[in-house]
C-alpha atoms as a PDB file:
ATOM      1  CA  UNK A   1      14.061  -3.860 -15.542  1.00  0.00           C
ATOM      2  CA  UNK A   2      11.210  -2.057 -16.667  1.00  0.00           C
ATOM      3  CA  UNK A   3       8.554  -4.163 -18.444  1.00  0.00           C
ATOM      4  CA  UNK A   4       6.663  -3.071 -21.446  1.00  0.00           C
ATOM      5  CA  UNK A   5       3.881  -1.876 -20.215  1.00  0.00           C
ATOM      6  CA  UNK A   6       5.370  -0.112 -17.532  1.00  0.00           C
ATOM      7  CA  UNK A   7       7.549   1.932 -20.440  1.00  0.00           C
ATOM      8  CA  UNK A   8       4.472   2.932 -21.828  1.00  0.00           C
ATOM      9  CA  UNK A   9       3.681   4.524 -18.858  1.00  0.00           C
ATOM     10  CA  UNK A  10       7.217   5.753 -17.901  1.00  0.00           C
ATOM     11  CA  UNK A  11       6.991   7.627 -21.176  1.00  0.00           C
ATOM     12  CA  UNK A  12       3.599   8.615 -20.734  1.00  0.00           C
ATOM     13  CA  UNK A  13       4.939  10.208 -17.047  1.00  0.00           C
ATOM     14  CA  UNK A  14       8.251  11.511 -18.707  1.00  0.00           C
ATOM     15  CA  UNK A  15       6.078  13.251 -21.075  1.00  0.00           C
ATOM     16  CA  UNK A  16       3.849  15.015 -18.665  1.00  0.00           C
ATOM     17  CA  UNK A  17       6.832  16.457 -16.475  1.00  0.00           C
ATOM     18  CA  UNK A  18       8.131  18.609 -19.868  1.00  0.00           C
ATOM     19  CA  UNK A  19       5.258  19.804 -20.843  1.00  0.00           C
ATOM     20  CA  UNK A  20       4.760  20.648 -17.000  1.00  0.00           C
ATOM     21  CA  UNK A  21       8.501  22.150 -17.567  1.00  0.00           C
ATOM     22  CA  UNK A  22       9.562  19.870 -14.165  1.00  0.00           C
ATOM     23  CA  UNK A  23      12.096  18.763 -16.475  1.00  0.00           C
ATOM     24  CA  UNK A  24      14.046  19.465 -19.317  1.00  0.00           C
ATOM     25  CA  UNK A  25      16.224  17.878 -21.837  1.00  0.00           C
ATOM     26  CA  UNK A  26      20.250  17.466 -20.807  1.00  0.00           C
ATOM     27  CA  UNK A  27      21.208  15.713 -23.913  1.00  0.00           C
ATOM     28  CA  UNK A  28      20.371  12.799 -26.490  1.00  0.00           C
ATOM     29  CA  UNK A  29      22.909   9.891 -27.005  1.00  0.00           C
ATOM     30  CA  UNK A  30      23.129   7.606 -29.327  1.00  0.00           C
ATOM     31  CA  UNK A  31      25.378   4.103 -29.180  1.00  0.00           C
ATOM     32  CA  UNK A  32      25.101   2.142 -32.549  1.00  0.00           C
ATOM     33  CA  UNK A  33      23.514  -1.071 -30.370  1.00  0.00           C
ATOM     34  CA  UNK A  34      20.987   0.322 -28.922  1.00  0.00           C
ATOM     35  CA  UNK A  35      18.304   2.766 -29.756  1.00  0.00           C
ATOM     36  CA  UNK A  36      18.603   6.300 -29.183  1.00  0.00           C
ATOM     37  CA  UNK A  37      18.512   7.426 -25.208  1.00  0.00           C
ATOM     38  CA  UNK A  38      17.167  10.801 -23.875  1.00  0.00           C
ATOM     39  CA  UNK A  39      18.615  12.161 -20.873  1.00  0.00           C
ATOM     40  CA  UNK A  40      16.585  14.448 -18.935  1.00  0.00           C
ATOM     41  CA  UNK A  41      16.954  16.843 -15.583  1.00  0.00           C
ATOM     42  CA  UNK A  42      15.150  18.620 -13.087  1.00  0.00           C
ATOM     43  CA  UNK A  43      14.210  21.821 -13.778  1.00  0.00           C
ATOM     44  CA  UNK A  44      14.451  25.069 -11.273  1.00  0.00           C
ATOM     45  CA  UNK A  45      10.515  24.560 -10.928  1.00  0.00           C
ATOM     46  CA  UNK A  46      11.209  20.380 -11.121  1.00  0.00           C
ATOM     47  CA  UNK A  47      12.984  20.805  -7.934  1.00  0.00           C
ATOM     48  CA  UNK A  48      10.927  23.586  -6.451  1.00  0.00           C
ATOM     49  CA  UNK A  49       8.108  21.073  -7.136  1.00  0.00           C
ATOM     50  CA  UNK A  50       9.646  18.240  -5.544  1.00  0.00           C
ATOM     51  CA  UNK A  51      10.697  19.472  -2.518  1.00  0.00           C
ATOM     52  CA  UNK A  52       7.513  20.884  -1.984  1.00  0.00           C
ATOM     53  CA  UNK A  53       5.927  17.235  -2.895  1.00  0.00           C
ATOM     54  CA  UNK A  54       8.381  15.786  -0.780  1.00  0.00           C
ATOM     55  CA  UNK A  55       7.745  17.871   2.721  1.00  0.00           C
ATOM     56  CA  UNK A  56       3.985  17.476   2.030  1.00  0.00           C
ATOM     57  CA  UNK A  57       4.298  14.081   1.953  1.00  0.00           C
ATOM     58  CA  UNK A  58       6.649  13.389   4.855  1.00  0.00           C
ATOM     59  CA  UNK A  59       4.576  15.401   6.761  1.00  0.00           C
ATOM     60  CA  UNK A  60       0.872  14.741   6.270  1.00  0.00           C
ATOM     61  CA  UNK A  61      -0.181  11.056   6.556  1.00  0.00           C
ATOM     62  CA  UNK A  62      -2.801  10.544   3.835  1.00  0.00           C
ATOM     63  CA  UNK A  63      -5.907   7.914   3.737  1.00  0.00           C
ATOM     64  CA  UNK A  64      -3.965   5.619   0.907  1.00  0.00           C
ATOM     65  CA  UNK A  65      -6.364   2.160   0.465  1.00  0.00           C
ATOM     66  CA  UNK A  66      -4.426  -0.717  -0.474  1.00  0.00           C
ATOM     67  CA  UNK A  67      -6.275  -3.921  -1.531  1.00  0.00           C
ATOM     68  CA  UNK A  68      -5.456  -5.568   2.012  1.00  0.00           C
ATOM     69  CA  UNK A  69      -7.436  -3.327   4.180  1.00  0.00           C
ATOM     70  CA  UNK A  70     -10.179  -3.266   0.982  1.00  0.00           C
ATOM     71  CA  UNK A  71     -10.255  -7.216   1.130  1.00  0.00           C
ATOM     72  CA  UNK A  72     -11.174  -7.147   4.578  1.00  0.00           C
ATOM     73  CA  UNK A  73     -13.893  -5.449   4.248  1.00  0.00           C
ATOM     74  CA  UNK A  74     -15.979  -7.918   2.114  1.00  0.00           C
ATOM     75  CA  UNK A  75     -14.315 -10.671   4.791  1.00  0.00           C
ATOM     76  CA  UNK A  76     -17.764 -11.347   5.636  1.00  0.00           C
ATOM     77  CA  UNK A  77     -18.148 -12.936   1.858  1.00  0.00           C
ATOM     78  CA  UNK A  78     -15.917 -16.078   2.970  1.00  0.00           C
ATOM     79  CA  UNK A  79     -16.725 -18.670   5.609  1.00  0.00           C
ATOM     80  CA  UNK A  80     -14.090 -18.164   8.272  1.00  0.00           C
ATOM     81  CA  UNK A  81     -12.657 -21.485   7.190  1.00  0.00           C
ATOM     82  CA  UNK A  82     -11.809 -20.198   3.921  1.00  0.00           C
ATOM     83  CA  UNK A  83     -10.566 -16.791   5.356  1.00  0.00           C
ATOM     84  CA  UNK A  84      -8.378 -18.522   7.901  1.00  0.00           C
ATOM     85  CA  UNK A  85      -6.063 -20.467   4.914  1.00  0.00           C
ATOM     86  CA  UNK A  86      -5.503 -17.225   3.525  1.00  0.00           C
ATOM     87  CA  UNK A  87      -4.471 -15.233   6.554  1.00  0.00           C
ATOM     88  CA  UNK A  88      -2.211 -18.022   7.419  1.00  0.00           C
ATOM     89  CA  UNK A  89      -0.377 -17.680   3.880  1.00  0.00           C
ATOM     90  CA  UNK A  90      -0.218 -14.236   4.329  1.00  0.00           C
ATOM     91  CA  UNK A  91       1.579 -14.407   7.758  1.00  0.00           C
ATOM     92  CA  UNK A  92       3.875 -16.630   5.923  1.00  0.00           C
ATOM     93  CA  UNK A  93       4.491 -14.374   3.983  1.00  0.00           C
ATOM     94  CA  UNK A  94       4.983 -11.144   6.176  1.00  0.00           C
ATOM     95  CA  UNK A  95       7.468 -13.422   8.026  1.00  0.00           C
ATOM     96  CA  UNK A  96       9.391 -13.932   4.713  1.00  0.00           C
ATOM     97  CA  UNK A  97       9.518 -10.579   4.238  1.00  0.00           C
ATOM     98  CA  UNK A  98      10.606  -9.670   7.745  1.00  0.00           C
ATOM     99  CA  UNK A  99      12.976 -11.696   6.931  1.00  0.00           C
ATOM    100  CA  UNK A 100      14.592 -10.376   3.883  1.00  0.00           C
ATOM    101  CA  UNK A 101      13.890  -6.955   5.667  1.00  0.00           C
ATOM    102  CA  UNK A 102      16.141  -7.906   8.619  1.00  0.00           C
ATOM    103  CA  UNK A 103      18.849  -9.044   6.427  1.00  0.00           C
ATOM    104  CA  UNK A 104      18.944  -5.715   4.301  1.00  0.00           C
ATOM    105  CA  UNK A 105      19.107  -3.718   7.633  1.00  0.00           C
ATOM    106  CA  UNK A 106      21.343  -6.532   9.857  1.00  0.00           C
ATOM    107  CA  UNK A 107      24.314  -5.157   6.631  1.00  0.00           C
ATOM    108  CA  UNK A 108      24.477  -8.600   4.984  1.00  0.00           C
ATOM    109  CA  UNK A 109      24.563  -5.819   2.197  1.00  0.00           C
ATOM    110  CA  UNK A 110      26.981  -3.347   1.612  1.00  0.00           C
ATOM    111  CA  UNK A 111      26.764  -1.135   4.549  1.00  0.00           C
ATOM    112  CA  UNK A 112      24.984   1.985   4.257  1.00  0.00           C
ATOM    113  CA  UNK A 113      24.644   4.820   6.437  1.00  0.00           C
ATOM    114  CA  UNK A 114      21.452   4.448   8.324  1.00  0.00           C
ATOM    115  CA  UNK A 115      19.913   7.908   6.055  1.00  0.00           C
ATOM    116  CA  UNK A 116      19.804   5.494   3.278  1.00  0.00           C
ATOM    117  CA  UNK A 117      17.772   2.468   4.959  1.00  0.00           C
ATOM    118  CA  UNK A 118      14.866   4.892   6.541  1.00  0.00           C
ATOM    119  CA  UNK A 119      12.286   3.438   3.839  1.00  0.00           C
ATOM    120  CA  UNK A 120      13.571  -0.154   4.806  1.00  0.00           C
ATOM    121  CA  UNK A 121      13.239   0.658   8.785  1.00  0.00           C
ATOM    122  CA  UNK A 122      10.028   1.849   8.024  1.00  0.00           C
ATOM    123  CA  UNK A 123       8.742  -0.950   5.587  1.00  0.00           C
ATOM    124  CA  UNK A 124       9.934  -3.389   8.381  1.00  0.00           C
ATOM    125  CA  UNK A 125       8.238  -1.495  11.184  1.00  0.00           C
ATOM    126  CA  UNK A 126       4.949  -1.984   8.920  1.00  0.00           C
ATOM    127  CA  UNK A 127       5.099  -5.408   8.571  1.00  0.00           C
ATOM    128  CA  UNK A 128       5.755  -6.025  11.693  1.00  0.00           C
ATOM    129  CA  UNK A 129       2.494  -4.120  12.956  1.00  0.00           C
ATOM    130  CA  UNK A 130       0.950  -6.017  10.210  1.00  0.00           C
ATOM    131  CA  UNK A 131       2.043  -9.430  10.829  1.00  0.00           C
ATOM    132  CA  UNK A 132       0.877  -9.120  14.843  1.00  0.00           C
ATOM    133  CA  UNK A 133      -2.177  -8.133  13.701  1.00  0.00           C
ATOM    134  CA  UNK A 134      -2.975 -11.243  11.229  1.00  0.00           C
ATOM    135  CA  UNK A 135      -1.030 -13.168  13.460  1.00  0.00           C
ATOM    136  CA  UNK A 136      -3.937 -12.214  16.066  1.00  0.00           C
ATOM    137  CA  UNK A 137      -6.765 -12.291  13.695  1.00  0.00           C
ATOM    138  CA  UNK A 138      -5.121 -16.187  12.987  1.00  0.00           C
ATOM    139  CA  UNK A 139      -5.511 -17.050  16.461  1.00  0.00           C
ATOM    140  CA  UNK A 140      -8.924 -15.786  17.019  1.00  0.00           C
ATOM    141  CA  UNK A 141     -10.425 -17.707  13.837  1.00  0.00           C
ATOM    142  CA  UNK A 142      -8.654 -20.696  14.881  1.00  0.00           C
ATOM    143  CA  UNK A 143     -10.167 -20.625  18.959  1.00  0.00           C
ATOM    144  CA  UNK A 144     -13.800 -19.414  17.936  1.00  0.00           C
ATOM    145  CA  UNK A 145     -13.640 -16.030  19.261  1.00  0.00           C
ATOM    146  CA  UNK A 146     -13.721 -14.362  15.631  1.00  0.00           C
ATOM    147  CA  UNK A 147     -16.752 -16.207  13.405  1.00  0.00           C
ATOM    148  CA  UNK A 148     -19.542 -15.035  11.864  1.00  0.00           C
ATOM    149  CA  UNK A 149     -22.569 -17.033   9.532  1.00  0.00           C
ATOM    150  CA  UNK A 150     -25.170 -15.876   7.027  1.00  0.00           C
ATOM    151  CA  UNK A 151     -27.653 -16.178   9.306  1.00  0.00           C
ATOM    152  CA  UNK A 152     -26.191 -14.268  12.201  1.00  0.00           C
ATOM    153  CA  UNK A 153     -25.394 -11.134   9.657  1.00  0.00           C
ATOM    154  CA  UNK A 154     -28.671 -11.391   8.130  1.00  0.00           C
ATOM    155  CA  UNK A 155     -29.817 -10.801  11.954  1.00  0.00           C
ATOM    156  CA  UNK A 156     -27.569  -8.295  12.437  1.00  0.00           C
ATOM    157  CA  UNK A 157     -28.541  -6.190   9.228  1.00  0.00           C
ATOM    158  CA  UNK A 158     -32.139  -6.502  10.006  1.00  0.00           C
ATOM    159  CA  UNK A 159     -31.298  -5.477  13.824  1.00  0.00           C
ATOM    160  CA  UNK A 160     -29.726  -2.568  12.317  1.00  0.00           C
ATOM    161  CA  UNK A 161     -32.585  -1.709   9.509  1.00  0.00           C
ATOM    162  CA  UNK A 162     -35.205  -1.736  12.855  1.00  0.00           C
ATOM    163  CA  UNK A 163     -32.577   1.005  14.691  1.00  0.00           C
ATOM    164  CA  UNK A 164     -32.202   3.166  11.215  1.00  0.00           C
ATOM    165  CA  UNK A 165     -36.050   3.385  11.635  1.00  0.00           C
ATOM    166  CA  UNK A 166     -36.186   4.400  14.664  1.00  0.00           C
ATOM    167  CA  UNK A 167     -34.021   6.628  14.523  1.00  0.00           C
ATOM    168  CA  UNK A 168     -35.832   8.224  11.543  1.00  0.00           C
ATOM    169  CA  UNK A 169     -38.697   7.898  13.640  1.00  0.00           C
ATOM    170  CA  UNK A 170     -37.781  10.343  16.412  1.00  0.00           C
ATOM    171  CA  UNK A 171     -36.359  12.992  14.362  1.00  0.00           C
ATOM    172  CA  UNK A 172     -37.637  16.153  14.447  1.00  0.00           C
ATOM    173  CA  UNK A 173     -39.693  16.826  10.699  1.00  0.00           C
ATOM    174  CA  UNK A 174     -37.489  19.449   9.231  1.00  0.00           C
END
């Protein structure tokens, strides 16, 4: 189901591909329930274009930031007591979704031929990385070997101020 505004923006994206020519129009249809439907296709250049999208990105990995990876690195905002609630909920949740991922691939679905479940092998392969990890960072907040205070980063940005300066202090003048 595509929500409101996500239409918007499906339109918005439709839109862009015909001017773009990527696609054009097959045919418009029109049942006396419902409001008039546009069917579109690929264009020649539509499919030129999206192979060519599609072999770049199968074969370059790309720098994508999602918000876990940008969450961690304001960790340091939270006392690890707080932090350590939230990991745990979000192992819970990687295991829930391990879960559902092992029952799409274990064919409690219709079986499909394994070309159609790549995205799910991979997606469970992810989580998995991803859920040893927290599961790891879990354990380390919860034994003492991860922790951190104000006062110790405090120490450490000023440790690192007095190192910027000397470094700036034994370069060469330009």
């Amino acid at each position: 189901m595509v929500r409101g505004t996500q239409r918007a923006s499906l339109y918005r994206t439709i839109k862009r591909l015909y001017k773009a020519g990527l696609v054009a129009v097959r045919h418009t249809e029109r049942d006396e329930n419902y409001p008039e439907r546009t069917v579109y296709e690929l264009t020649d250049e539509g499919r030129r274009t999206l192979r060519e999208w599609l072999l770049a990105m199968l074969g370059t990995p790309r720098n994508e930031f999602p918000e876990f990876p940008a969450a961690l690195s304001f960790i340091m905002l939270l006392q690890p007591e707080e932090a350590l609630p939230a990991l745990e909920r979000r192992a819970a949740s990687l295991r829930q979704s391990l879960d559902a991922l092992d029952a799409a691939l274990g064919g409690q679905y219709d079986p499909l031929p394994r070309l159609f479940l790549l995205e799910t092998e991979y997606l469970r392969a992810v989580t998995t990385a991803e859920l040893g990890w927290v599961e790891g960072i879990v354990a380390d907040l919860r034994s003492g070997t991860l922790t951190w205070s104000e006062e110790e980063l405090l120490a450490l940005a000023r440790s690192y101020q007095s190192y910027q300066q000397v470094m700036a202090d034994t370069q060469p003048p330009p």
